[in-house]
C-alpha atoms as a PDB file:
ATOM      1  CA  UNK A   1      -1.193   6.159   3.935  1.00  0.00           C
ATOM      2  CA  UNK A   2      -2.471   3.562   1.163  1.00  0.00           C
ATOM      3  CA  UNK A   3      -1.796   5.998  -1.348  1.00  0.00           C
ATOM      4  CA  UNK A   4       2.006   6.281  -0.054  1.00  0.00           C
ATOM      5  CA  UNK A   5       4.401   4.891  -2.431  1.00  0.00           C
ATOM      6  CA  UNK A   6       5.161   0.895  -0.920  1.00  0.00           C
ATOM      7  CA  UNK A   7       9.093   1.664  -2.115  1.00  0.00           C
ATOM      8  CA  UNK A   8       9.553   4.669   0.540  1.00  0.00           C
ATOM      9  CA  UNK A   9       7.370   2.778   3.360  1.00  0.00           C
ATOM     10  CA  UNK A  10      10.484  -0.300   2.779  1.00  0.00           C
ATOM     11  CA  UNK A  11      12.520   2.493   2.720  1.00  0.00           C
ATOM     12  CA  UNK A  12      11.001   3.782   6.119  1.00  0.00           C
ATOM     13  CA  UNK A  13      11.073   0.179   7.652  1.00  0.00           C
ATOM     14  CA  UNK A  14      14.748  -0.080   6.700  1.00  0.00           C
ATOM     15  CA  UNK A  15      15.573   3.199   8.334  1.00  0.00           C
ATOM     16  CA  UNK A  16      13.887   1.981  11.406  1.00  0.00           C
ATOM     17  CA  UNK A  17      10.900   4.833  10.928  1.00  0.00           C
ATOM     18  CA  UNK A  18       8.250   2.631  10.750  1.00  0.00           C
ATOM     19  CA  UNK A  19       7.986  -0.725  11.992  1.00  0.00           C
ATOM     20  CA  UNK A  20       6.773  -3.438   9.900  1.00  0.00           C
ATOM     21  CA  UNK A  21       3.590  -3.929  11.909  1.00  0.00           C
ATOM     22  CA  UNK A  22       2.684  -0.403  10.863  1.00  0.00           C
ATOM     23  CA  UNK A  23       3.772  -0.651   7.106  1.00  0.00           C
ATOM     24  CA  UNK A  24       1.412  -4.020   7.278  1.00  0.00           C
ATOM     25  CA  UNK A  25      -1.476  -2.543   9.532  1.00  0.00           C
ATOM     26  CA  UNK A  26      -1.563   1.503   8.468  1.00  0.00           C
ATOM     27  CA  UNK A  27       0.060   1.971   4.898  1.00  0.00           C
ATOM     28  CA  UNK A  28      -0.964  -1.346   3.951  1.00  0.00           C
ATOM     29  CA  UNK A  29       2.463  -2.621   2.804  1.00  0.00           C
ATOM     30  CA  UNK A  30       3.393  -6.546   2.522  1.00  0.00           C
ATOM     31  CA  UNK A  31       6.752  -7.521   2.394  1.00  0.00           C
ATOM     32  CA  UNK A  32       8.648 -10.156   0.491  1.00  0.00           C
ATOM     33  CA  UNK A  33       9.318 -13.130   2.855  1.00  0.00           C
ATOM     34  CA  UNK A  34      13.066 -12.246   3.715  1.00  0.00           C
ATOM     35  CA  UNK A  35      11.715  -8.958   3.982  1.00  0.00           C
ATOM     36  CA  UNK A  36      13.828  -6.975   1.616  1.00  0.00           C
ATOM     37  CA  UNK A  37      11.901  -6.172  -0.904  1.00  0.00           C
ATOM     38  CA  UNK A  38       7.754  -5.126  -1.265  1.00  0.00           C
ATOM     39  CA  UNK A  39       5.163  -7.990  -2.330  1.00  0.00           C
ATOM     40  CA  UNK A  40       3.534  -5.933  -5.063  1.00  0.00           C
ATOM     41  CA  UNK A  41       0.690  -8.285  -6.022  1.00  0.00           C
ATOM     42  CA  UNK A  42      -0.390  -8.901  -1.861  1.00  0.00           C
ATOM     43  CA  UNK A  43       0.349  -5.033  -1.224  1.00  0.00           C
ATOM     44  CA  UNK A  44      -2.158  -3.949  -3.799  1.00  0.00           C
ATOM     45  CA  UNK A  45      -4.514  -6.787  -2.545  1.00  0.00           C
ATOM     46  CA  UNK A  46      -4.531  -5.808   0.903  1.00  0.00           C
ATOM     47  CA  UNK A  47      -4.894  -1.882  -0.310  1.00  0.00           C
ATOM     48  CA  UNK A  48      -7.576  -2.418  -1.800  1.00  0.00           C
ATOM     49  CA  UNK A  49      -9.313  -4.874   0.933  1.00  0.00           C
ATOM     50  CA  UNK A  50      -8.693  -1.631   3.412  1.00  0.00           C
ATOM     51  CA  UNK A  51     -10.182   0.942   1.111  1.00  0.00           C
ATOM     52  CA  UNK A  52     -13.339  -1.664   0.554  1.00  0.00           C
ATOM     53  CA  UNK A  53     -13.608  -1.891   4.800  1.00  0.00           C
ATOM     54  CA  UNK A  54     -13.317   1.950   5.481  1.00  0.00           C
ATOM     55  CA  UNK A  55     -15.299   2.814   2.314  1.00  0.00           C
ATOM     56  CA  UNK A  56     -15.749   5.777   0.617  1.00  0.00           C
ATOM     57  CA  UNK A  57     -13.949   9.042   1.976  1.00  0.00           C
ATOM     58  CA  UNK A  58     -16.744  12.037   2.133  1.00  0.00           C
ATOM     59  CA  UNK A  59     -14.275  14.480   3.990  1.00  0.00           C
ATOM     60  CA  UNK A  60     -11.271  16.381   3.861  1.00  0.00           C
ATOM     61  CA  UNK A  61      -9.042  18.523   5.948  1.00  0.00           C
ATOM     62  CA  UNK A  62      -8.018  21.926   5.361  1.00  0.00           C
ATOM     63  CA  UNK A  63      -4.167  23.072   6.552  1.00  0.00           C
ATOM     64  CA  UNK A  64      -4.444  26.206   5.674  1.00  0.00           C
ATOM     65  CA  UNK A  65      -3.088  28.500   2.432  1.00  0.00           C
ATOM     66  CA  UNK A  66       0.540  27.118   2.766  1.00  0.00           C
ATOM     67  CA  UNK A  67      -0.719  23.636   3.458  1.00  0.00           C
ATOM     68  CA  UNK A  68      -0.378  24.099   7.648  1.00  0.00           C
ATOM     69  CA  UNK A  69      -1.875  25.991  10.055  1.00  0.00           C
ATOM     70  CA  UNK A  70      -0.119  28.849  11.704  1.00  0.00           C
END
């Protein structure tokens, strides 16, 4: 999710996929304060605060040849 681009998680907000709590909390997206448009500078700030708390990732998961499990 912090590696999904913040445009399509607006995008996702606006379409009433995500809520804005989960943009914020789990993609790590901050929004503008009219909340039209993506804070770039505080989006990449609180990206990179996440990746420092969870630290490095030492695991992966396989979905299969096809890129899902059958």
């Amino acid at each position: 999710p912090l590696d999904r681009d913040p445009g399509l998680v607006l995008a996702d907000v606006l379409d009433g996929k995500v809520s804005r709590e989960s943009a914020r909390e789990v993609y790590g997206v901050t929004f503008s304060p009219d909340g039209a448009a993506v804070d770039e500078v505080r989006t990449k700030e609180r990206r990179e605060a996440r990746r420092r708390q969870r630290g490095s990732v030492t695991w992966t998961f396989d979905r299969g040849e096809d890129g899902r499990q059958i």
